[in-house]
Protein backbone atom coordinates (compact mmCIF):
# COMPACT_ATOMS: atom_id res chain seq x y z
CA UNK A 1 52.92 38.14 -20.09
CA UNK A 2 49.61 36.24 -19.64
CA UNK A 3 50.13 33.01 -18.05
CA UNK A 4 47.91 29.99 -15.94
CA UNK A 5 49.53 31.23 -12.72
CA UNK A 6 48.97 34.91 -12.94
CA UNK A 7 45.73 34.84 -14.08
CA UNK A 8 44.59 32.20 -11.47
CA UNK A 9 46.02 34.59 -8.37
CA UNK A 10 44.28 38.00 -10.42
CA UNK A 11 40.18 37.56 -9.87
CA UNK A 12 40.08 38.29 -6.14
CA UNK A 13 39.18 41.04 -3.82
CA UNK A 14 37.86 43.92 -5.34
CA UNK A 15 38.53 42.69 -8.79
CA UNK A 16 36.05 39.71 -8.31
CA UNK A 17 33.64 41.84 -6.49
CA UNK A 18 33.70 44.62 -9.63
CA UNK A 19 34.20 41.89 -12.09
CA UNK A 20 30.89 42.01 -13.51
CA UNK A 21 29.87 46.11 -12.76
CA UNK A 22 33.37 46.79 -14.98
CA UNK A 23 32.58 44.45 -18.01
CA UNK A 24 28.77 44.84 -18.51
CA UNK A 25 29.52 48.39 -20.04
CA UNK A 26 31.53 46.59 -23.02
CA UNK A 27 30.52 45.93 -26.64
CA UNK A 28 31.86 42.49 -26.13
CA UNK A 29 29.79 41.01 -23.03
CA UNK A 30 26.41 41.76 -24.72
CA UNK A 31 27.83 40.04 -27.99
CA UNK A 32 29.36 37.04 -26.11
CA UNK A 33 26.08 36.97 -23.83
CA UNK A 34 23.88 36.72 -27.04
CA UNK A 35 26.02 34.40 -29.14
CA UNK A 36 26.37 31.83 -26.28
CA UNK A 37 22.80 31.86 -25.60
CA UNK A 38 21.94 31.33 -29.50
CA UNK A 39 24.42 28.16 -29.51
CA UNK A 40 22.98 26.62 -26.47
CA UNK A 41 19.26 27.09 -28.06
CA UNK A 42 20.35 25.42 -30.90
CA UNK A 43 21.42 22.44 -29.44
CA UNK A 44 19.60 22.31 -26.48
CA UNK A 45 17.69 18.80 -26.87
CA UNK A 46 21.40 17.72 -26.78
CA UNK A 47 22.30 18.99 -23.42
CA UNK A 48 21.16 18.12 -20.03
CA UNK A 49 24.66 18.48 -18.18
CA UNK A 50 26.89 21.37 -18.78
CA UNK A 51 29.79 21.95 -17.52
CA UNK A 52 30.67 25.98 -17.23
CA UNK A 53 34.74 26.64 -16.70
CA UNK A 54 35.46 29.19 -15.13
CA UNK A 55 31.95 30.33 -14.40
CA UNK A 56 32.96 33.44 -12.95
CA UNK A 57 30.73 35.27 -11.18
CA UNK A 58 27.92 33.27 -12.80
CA UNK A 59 27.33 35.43 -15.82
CA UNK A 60 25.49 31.94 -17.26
CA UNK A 61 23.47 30.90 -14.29
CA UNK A 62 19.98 32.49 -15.36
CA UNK A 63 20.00 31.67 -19.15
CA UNK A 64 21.20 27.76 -17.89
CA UNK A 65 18.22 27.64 -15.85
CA UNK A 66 15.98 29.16 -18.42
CA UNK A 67 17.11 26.52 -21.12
CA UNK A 68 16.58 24.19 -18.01
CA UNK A 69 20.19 22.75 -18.07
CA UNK A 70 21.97 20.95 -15.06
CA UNK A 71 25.25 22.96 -14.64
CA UNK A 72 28.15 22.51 -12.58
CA UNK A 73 30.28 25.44 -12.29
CA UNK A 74 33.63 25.54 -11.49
CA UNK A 75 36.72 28.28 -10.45
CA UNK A 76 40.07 28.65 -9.16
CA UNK A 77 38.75 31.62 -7.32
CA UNK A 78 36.48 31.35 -4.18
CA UNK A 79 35.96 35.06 -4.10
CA UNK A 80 34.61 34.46 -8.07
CA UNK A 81 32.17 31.45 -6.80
CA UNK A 82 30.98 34.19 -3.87
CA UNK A 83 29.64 36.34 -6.28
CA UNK A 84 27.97 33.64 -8.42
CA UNK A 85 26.26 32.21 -5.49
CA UNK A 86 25.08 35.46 -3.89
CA UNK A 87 22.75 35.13 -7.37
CA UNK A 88 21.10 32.21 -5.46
CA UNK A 89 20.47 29.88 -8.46
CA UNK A 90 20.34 26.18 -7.47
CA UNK A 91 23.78 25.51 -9.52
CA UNK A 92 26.52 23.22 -7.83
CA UNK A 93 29.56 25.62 -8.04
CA UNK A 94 32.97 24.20 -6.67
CA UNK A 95 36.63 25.45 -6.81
CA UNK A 96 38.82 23.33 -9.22
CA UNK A 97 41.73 23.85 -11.69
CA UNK A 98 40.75 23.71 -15.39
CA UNK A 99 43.98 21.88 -16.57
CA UNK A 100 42.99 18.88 -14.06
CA UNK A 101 39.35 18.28 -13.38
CA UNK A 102 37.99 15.45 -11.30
CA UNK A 103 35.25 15.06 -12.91
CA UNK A 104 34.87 11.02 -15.01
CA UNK A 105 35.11 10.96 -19.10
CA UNK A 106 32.53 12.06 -20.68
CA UNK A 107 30.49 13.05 -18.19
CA UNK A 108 29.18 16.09 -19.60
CA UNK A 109 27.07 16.75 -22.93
CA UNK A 110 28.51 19.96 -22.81
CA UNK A 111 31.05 22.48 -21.99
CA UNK A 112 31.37 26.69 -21.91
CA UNK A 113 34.42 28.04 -21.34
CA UNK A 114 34.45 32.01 -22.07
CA UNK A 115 36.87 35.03 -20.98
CA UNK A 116 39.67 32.72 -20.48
CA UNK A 117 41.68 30.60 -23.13
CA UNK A 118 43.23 34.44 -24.17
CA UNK A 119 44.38 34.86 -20.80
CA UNK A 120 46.75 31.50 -20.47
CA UNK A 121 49.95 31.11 -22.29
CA UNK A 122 49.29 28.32 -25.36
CA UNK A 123 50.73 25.19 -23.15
CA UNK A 124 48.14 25.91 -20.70
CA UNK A 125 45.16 26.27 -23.41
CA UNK A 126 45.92 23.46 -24.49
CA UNK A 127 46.16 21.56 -20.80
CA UNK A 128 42.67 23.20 -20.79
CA UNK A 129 41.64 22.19 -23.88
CA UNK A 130 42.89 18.43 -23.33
CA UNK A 131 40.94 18.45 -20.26
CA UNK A 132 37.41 19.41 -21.53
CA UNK A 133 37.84 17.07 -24.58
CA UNK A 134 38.24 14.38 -22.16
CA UNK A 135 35.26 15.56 -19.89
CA UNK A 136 32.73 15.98 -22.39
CA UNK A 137 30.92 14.39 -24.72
CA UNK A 138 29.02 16.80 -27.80
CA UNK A 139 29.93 20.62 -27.55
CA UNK A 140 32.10 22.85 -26.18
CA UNK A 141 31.22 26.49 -26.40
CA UNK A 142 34.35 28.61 -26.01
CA UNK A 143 36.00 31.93 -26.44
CA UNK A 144 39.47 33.11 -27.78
CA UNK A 145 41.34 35.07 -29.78
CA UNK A 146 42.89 33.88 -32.84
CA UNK A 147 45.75 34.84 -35.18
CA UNK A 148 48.22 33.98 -37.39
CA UNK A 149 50.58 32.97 -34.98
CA UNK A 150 50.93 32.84 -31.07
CA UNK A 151 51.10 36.47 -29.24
CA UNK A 152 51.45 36.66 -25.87
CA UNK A 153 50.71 40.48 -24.68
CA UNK A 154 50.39 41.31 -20.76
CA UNK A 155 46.15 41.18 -20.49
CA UNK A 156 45.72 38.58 -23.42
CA UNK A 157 46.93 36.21 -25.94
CA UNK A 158 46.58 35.54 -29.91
CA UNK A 159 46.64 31.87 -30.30
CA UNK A 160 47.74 30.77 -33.91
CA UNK A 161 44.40 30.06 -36.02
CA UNK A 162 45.88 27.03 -37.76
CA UNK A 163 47.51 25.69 -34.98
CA UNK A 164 44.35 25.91 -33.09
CA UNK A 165 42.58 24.03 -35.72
CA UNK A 166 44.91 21.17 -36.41
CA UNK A 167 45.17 20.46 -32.22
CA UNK A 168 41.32 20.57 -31.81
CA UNK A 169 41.13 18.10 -35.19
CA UNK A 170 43.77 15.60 -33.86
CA UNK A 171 41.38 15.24 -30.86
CA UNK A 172 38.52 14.37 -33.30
CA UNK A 173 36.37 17.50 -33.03
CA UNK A 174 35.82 20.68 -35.08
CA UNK A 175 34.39 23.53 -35.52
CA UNK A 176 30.67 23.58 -35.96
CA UNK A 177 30.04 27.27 -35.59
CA UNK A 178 31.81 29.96 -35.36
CA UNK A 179 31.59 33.90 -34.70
CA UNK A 180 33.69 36.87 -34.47
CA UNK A 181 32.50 39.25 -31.45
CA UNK A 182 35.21 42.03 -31.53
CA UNK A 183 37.91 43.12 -33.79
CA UNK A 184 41.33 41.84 -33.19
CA UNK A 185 40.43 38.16 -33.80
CA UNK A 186 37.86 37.19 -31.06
CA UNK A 187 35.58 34.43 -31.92
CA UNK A 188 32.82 32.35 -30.15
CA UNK A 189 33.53 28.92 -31.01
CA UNK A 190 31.30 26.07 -30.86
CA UNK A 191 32.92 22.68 -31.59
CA UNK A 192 31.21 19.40 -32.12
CA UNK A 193 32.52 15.99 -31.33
CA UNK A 194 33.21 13.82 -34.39
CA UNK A 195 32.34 10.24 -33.96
């Protein structure tokens, strides 16, 4: 079963050093890749600070400094941050855990969190969630699958569509765009803070 723990000890070694070379070849990174970028284009006068969890091996980094966006990047994997800052862009990139960042309220315009949220059981997506609600202040850009009710496989989760909805409402944001990027419920999900 997916879970915080197990997917926190899996992007190491080899898997971190092939993370990029393995996915690059699928329908989905070119769709997610694209879909991202159009979000952040559209509200770019909006951000200055972005915050990208997990960044990964730093599949961001280039378009970030194209759209000339401050980013700090964080991951629970070291061997993930290696990779991102062998791309030598002038990013601060730390290790931290997503359901307990020390970073102040608010202190980010924005956040991107892709290729995660399906890998952690629901308690932890929402942790997650809870965490980048409090952290920042306009959008959060994020991936995940959704369904019509919670489905925790061994690789991924379904997290219940409505459920979704109603916990991302009761923290007084919604859903200001949203796009499927693969069959089986994935989305790209922008939400906007309501004020």
């Amino acid at each position: 079963m997916v879970s915080l723990r197990a997917t926190s000890k899996k992007y190491r070694g080899a898997m971190a050093r092939n993370y990029e070379a393995k996915r690059m070849t699928q329908e989905r990174w070119d769709l997610e890749n694209e879909i991202v970028e159009t979000m952040l284009m559209q509200q770019r006068n909006d951000i200055i600070r972005l915050l990208d969890i997990p960044v990964g091996t730093g599949r961001f980094l280039a378009m970030y400094k194209v759209l000339g966006i401050s980013v700090v990047g964080v991951d629970i994997s070291e061997e993930m941050l290696r990779q991102a800052r062998g791309k030598g862009h002038p990013v601060h990139l730390e290790i931290g855990d997503a359901t307990k960042l020390r970073f102040k309220d608010q202190e980010f315009d924005a956040a991107v969190c892709v290729r995660f949220l399906d890998l952690i059981e629901e308690d932890a997506m929402r942790q997650v969630m809870c965490e980048l609600f409090r952290v920042t202040r306009k959008h959060i850009i994020l991936t995940i699958r959704l369904g019509t009710k919670y489905i925790a496989k061994v690789n991924t989760a379904t997290h219940d569509r409505a459920k979704f909805k109603r916990f991302i409402r009761y923290h007084d944001w919604w859903v200001a765009n949203q796009r499927p990027i693969f069959k089986q419920g994935w989305f790209v999900i922008r939400l906007h803070k309501s004020w």
